[in-house]
N, C-alpha and C. Protein backbone atom coordinates (compact mmCIF):
# COMPACT_ATOMS: atom_id res chain seq x y z
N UNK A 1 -37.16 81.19 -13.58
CA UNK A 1 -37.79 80.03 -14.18
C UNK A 1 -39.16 80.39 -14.80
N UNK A 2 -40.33 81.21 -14.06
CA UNK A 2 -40.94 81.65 -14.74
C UNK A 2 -41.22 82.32 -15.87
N UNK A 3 -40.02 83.34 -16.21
CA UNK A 3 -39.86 83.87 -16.94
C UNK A 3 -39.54 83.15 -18.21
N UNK A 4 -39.15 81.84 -17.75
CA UNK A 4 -37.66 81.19 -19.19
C UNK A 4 -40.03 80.02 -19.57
N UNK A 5 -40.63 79.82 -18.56
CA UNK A 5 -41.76 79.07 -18.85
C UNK A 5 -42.77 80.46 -19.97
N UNK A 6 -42.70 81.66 -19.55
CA UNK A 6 -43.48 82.49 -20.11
C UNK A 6 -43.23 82.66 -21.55
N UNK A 7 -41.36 82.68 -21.68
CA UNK A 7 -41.38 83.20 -23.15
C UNK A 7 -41.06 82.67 -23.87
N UNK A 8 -41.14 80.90 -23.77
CA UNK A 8 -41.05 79.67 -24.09
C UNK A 8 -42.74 80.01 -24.63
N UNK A 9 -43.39 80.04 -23.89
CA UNK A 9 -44.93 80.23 -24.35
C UNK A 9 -45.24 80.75 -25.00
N UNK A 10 -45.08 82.01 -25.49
CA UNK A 10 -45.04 83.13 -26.65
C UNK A 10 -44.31 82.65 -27.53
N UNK A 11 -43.38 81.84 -27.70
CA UNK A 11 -42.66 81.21 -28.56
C UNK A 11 -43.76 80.51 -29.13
N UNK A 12 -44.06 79.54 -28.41
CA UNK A 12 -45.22 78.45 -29.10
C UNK A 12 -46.54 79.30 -29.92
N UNK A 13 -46.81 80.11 -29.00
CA UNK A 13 -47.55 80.81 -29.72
C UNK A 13 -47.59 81.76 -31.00
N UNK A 14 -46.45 82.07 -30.95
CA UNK A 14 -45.74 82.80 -31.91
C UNK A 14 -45.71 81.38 -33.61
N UNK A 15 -45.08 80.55 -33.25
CA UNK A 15 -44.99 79.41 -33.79
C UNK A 15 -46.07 78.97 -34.80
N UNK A 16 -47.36 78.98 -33.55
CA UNK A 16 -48.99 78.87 -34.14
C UNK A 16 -49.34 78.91 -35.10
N UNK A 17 -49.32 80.72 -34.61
CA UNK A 17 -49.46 81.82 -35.27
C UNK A 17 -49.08 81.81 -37.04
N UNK A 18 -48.02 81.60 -37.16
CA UNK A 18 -47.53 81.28 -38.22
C UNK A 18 -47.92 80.13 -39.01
N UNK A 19 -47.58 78.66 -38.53
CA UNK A 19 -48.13 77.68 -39.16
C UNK A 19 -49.65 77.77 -39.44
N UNK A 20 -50.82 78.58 -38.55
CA UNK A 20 -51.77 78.92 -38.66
C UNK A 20 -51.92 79.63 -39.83
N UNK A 21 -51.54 80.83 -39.93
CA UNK A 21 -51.59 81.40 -41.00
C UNK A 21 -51.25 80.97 -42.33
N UNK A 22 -50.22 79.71 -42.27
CA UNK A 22 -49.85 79.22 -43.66
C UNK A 22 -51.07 78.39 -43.62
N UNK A 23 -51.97 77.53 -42.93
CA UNK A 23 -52.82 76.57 -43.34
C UNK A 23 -54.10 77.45 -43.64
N UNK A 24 -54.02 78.35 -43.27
CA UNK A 24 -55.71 79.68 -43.78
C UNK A 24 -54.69 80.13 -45.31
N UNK A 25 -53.61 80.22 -45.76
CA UNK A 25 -53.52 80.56 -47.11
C UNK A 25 -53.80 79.18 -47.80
N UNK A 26 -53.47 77.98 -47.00
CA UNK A 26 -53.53 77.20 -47.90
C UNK A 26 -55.33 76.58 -48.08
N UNK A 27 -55.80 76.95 -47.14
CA UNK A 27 -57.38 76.87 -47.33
C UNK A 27 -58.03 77.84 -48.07
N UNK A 28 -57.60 79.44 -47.87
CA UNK A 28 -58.42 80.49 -49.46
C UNK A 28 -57.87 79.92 -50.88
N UNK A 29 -56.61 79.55 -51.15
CA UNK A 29 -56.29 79.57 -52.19
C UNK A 29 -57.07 77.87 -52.57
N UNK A 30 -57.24 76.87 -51.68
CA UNK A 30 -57.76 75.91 -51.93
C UNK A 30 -59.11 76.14 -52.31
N UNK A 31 -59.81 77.00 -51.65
CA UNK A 31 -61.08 77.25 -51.47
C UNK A 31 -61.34 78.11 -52.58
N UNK A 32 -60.13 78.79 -53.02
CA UNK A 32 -60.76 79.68 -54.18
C UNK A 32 -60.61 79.17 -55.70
N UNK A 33 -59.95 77.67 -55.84
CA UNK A 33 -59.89 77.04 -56.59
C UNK A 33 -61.01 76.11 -56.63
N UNK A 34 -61.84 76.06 -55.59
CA UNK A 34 -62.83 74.98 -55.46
C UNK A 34 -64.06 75.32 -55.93
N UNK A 35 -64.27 76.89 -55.26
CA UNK A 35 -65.18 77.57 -55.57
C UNK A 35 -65.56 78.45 -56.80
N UNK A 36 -63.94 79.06 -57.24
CA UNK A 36 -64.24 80.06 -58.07
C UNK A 36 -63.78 79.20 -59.52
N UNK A 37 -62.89 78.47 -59.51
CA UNK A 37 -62.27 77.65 -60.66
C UNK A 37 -63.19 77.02 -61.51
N UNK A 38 -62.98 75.61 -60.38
CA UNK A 38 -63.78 74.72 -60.30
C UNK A 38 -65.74 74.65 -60.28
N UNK A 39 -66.19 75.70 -59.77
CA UNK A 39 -67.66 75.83 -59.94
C UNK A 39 -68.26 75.08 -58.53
N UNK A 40 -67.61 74.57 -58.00
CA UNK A 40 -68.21 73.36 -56.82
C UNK A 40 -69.18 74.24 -55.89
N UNK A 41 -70.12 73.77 -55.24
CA UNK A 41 -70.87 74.73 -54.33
C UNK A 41 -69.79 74.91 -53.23
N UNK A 42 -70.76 76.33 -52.79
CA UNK A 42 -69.94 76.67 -51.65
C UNK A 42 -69.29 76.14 -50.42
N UNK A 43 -70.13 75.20 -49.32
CA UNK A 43 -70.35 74.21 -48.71
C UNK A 43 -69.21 73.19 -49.18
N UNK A 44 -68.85 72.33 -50.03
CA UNK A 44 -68.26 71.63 -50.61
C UNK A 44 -66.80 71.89 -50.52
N UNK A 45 -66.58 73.07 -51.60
CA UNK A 45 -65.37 73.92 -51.17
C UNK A 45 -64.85 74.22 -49.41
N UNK A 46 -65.88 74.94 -48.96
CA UNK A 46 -65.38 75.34 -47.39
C UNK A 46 -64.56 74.06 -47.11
N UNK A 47 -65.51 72.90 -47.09
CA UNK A 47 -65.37 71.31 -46.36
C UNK A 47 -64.08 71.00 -46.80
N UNK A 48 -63.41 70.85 -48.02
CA UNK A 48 -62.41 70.26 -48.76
C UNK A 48 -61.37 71.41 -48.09
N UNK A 49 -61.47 72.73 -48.72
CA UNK A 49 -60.47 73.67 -47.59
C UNK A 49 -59.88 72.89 -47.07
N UNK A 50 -60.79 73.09 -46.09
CA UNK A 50 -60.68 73.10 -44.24
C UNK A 50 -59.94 71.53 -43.64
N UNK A 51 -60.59 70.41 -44.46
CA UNK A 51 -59.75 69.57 -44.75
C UNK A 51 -58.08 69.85 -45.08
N UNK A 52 -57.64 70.21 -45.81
CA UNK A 52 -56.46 70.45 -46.46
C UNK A 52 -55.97 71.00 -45.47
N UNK A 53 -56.19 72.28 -44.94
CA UNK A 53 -55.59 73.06 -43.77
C UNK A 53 -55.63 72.59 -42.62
N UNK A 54 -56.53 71.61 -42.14
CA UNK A 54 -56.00 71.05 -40.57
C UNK A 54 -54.73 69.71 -41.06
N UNK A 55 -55.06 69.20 -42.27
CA UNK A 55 -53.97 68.37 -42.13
C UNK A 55 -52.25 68.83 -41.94
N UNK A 56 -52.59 70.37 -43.05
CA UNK A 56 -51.11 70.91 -42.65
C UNK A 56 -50.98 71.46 -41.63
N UNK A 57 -52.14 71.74 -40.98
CA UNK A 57 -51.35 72.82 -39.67
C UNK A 57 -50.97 71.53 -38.01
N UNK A 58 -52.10 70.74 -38.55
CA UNK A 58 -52.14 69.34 -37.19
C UNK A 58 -50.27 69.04 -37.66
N UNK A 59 -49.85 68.47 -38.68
CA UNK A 59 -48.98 67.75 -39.00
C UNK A 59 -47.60 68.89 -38.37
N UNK A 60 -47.22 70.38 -39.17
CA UNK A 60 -46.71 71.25 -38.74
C UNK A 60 -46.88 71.23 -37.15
N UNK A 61 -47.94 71.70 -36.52
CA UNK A 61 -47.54 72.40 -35.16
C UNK A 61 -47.22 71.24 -34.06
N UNK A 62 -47.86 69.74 -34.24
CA UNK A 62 -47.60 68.40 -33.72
C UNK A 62 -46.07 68.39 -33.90
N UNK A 63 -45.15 68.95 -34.75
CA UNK A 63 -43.75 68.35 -34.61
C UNK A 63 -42.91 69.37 -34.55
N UNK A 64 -43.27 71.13 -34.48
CA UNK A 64 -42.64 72.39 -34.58
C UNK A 64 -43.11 72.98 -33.06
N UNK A 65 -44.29 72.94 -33.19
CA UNK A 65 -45.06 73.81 -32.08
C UNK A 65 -44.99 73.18 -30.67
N UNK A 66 -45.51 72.54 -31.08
CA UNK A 66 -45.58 71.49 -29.35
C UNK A 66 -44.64 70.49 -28.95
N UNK A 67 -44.00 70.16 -30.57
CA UNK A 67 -42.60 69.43 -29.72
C UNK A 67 -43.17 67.84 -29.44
N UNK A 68 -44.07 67.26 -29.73
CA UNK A 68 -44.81 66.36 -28.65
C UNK A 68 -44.69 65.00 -29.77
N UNK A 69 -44.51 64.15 -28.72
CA UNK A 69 -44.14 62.40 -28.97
C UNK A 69 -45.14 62.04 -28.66
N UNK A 70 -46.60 62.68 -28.96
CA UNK A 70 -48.03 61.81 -28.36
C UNK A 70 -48.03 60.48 -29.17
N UNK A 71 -49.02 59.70 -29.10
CA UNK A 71 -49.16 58.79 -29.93
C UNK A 71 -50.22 59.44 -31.83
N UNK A 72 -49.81 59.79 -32.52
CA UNK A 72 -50.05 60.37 -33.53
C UNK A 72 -51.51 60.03 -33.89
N UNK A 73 -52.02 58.66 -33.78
CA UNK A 73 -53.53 58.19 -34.20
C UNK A 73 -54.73 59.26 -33.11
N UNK A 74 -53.69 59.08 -31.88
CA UNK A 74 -54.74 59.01 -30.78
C UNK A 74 -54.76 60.72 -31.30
N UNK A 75 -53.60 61.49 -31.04
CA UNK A 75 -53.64 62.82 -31.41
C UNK A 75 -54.63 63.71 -32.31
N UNK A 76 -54.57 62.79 -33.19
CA UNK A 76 -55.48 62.53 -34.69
C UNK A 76 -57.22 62.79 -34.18
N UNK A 77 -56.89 61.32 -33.66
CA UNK A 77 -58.56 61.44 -33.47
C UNK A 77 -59.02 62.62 -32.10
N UNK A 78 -58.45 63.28 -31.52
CA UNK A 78 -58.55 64.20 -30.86
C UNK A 78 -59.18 65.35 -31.61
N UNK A 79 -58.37 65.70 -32.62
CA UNK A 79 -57.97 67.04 -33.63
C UNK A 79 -59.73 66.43 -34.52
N UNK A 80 -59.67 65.15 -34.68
CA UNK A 80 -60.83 65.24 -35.62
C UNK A 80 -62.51 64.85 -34.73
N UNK A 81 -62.15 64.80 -33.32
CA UNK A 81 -63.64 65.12 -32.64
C UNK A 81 -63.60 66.68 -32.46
N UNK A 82 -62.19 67.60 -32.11
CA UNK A 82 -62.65 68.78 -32.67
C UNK A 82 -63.20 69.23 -33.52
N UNK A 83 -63.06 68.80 -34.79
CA UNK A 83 -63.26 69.10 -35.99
C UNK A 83 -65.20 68.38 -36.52
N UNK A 84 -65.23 67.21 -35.30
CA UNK A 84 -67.17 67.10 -35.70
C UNK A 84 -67.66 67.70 -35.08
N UNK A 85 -67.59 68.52 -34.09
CA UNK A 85 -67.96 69.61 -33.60
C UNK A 85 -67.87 70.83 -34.50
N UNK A 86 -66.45 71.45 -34.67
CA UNK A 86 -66.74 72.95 -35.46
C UNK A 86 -66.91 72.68 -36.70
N UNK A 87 -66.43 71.77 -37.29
CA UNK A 87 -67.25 71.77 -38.72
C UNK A 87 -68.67 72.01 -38.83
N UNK A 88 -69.58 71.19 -38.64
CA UNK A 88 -70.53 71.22 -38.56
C UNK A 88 -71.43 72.66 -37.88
N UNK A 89 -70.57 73.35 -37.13
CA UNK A 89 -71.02 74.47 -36.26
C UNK A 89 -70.55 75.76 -37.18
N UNK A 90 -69.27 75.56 -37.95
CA UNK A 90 -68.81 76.70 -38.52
C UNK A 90 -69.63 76.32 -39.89
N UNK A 91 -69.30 75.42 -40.69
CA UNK A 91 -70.11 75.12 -42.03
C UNK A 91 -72.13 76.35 -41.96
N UNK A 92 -72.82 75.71 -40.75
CA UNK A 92 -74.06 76.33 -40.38
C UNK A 92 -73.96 78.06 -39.63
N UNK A 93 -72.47 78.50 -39.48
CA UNK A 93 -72.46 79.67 -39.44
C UNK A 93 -72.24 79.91 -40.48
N UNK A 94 -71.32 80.14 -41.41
CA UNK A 94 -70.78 80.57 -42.62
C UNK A 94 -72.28 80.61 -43.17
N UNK A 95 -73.36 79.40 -43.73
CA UNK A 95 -74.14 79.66 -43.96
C UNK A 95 -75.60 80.84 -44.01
N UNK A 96 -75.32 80.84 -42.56
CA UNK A 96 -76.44 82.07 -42.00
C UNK A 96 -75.63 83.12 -42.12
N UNK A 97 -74.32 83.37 -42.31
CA UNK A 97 -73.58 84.47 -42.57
C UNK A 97 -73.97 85.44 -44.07
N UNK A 98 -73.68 84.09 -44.88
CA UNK A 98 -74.21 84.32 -46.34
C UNK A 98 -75.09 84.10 -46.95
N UNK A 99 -76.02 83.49 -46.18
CA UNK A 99 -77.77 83.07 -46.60
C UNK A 99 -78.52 83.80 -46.14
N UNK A 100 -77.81 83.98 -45.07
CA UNK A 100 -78.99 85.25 -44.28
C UNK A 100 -78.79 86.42 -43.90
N UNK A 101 -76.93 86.77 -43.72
CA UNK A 101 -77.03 88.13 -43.54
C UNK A 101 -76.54 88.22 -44.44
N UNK A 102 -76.29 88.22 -45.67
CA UNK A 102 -75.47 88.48 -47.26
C UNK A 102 -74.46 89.13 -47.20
N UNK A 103 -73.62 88.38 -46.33
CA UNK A 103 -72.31 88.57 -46.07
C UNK A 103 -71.41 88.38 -47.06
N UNK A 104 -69.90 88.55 -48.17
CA UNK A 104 -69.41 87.79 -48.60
C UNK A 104 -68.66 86.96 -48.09
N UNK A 105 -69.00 85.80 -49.06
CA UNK A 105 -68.35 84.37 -48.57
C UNK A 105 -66.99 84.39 -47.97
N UNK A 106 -66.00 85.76 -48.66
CA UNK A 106 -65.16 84.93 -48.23
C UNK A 106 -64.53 86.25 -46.55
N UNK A 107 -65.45 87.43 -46.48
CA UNK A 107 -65.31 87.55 -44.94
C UNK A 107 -65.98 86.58 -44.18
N UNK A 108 -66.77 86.03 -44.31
CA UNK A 108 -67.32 84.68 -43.64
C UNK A 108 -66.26 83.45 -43.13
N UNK A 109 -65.47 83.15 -43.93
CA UNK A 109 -64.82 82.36 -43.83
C UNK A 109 -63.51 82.77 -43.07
N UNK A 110 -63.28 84.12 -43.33
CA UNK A 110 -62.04 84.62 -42.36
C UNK A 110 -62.61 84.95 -40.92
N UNK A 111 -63.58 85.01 -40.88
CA UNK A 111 -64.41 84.92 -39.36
C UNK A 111 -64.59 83.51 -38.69
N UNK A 112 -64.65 82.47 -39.70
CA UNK A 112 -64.57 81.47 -39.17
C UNK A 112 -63.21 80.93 -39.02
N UNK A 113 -62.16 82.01 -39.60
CA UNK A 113 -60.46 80.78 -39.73
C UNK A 113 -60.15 81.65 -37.92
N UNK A 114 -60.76 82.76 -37.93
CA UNK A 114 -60.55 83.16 -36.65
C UNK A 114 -60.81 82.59 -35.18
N UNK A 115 -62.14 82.75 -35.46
CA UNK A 115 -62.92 81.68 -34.37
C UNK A 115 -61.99 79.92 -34.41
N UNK A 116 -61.69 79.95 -35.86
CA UNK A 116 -60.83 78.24 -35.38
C UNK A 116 -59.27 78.72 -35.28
N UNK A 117 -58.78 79.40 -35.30
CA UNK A 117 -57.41 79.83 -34.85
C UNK A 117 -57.44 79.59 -33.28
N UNK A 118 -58.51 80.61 -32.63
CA UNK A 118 -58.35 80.66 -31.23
C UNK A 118 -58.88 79.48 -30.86
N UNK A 119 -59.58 78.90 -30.55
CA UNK A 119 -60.40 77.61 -30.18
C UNK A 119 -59.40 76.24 -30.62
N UNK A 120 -58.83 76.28 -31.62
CA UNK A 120 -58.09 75.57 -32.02
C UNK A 120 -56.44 75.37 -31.26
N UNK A 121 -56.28 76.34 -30.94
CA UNK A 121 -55.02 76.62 -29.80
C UNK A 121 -54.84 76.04 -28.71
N UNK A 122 -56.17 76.81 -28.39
CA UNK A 122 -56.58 76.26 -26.64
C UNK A 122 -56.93 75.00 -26.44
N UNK A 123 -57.06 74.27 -27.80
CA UNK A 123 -57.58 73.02 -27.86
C UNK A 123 -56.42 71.71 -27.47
N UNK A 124 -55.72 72.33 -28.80
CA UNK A 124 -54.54 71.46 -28.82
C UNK A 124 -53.52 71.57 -27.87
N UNK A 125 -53.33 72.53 -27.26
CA UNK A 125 -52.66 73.59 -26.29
C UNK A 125 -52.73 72.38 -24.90
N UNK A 126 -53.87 72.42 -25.02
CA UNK A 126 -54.44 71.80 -23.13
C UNK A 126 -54.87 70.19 -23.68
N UNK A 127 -55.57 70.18 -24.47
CA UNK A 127 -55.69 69.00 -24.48
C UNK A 127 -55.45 67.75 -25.10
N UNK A 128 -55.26 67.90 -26.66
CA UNK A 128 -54.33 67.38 -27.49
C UNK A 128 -53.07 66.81 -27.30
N UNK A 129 -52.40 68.16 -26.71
CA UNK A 129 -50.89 67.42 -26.42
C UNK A 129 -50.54 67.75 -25.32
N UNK A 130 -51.34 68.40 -24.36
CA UNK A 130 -51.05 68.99 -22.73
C UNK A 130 -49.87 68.53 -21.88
N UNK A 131 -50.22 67.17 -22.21
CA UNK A 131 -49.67 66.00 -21.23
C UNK A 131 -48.06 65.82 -21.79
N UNK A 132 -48.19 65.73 -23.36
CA UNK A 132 -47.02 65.49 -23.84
C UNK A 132 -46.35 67.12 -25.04
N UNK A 133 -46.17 67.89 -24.37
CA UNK A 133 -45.16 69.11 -24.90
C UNK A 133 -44.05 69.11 -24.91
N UNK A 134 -43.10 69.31 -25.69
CA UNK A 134 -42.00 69.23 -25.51
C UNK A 134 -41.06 67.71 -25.45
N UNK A 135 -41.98 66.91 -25.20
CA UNK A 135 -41.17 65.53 -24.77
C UNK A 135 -40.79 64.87 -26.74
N UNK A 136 -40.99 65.42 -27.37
CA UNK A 136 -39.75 64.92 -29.00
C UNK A 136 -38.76 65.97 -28.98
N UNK A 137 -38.18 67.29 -28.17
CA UNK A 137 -37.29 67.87 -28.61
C UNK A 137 -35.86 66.83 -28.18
N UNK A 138 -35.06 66.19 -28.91
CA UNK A 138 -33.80 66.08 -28.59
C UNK A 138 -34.30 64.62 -28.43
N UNK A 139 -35.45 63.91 -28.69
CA UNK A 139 -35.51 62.54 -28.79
C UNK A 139 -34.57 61.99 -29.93
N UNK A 140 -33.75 60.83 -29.74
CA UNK A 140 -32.70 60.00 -30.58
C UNK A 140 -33.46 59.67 -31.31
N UNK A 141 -33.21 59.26 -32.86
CA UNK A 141 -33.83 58.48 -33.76
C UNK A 141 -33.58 57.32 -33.89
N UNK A 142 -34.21 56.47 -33.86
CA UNK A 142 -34.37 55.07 -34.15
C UNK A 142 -32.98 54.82 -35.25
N UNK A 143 -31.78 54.13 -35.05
CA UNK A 143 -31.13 53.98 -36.48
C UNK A 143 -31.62 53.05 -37.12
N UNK A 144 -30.88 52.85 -37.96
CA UNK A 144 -31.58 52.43 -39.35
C UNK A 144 -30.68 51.26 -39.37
N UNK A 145 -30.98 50.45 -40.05
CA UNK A 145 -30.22 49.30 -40.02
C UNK A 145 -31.20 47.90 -41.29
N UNK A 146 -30.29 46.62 -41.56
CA UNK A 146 -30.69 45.85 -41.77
C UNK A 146 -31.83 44.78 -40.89
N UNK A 147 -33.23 44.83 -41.47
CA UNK A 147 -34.36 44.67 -41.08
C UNK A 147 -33.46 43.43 -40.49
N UNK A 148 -33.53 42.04 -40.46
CA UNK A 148 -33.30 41.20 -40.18
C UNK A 148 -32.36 41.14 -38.98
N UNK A 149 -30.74 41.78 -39.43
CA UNK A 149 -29.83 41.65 -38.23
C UNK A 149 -29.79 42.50 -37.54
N UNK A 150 -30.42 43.58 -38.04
CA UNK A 150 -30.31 44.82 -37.28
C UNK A 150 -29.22 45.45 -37.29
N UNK A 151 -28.13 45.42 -37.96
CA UNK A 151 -26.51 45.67 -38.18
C UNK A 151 -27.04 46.64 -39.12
N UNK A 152 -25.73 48.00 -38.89
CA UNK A 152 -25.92 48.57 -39.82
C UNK A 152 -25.77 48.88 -41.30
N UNK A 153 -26.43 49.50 -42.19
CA UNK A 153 -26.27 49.10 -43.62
C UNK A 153 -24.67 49.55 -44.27
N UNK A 154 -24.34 50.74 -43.42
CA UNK A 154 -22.96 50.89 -43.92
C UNK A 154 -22.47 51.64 -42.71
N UNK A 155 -20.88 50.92 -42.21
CA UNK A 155 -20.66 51.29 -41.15
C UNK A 155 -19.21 52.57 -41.39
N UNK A 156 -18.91 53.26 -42.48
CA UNK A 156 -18.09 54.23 -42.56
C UNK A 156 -16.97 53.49 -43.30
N UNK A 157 -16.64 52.42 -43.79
CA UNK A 157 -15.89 51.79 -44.10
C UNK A 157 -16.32 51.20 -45.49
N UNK A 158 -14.98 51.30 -46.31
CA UNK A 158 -15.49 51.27 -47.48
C UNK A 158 -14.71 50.04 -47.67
N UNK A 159 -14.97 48.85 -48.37
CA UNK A 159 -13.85 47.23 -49.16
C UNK A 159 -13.67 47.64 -50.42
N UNK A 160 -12.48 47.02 -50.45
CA UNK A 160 -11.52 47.24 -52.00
C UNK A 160 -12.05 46.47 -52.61
């Protein structure tokens, strides 16, 4: 049993990993349209990113990764008191990265997709959806039906 709990875990993680990595391509290439395209300050760009990429990776790993039937708002606002915290903490690193140690911007920013990869895991991991993992695999879907009678819209049967 331990074993079938361990590599169930590496699974998830494995999972992450991946959806992680698609939301950091989809934040450079956002970011490098924001910044390098577009002209927008730096700051601006990061923010809009980083935006873009938690929505795909929250939305992805909430219904791939963790499996979890939380309540989606509450989930939400979880993911985004993470996010007034490291925003604000990574935005003022990135800064002193490239204001003060003349770093380029964009190893700066892969230092920060790092630091929010891991932190971001352990976040959602334990506390986000702790409680509720796993509990949407193999949940029934609601059928579908006529709002009113609730009967269904077509029952396999076709009239001449």
């Amino acid at each position: 049993m331990a074993e079938h709990k361990r590599r169930k875990e590496w699974v998830r993680v494995l999972k992450f990993t991946f959806f992680s990595v698609s939301a950091g391509a989809i934040e450079i290439g956002s970011f490098t349209l924001l910044n390098e395209l577009l002209g927008l300050p730096y700051w601006l760009s990061y923010l809009v990113a980083l935006v873009l990429s938690v929505v795909w990776n929250f939305t992805l790993n909430r219904r791939f990764t963790f499996k979890s039937a939380a309540n989606v708002p509450v989930a939400m606002a979880k993911v985004a008191a993470y996010y007034a915290v490291f925003t604000p903490l990574s935005t003022g690193l990135e800064h002193w990265f490239t204001a003060s140690l003349g770093w380029n911007e964009y190893l700066a920013t892969a230092v920060n997709m790092l630091l929010n990869f891991v932190t971001e895991y352990l976040y959602q991991r334990f506390f986000v959806f702790g409680k509720n993992i796993d509990n949407a695999a193999g949940r029934p879907r609601r059928k579908r039906g006529c709002l009113k009678t609730r009967q269904p819209l077509y029952n396999g049967t076709r009239k001449k």
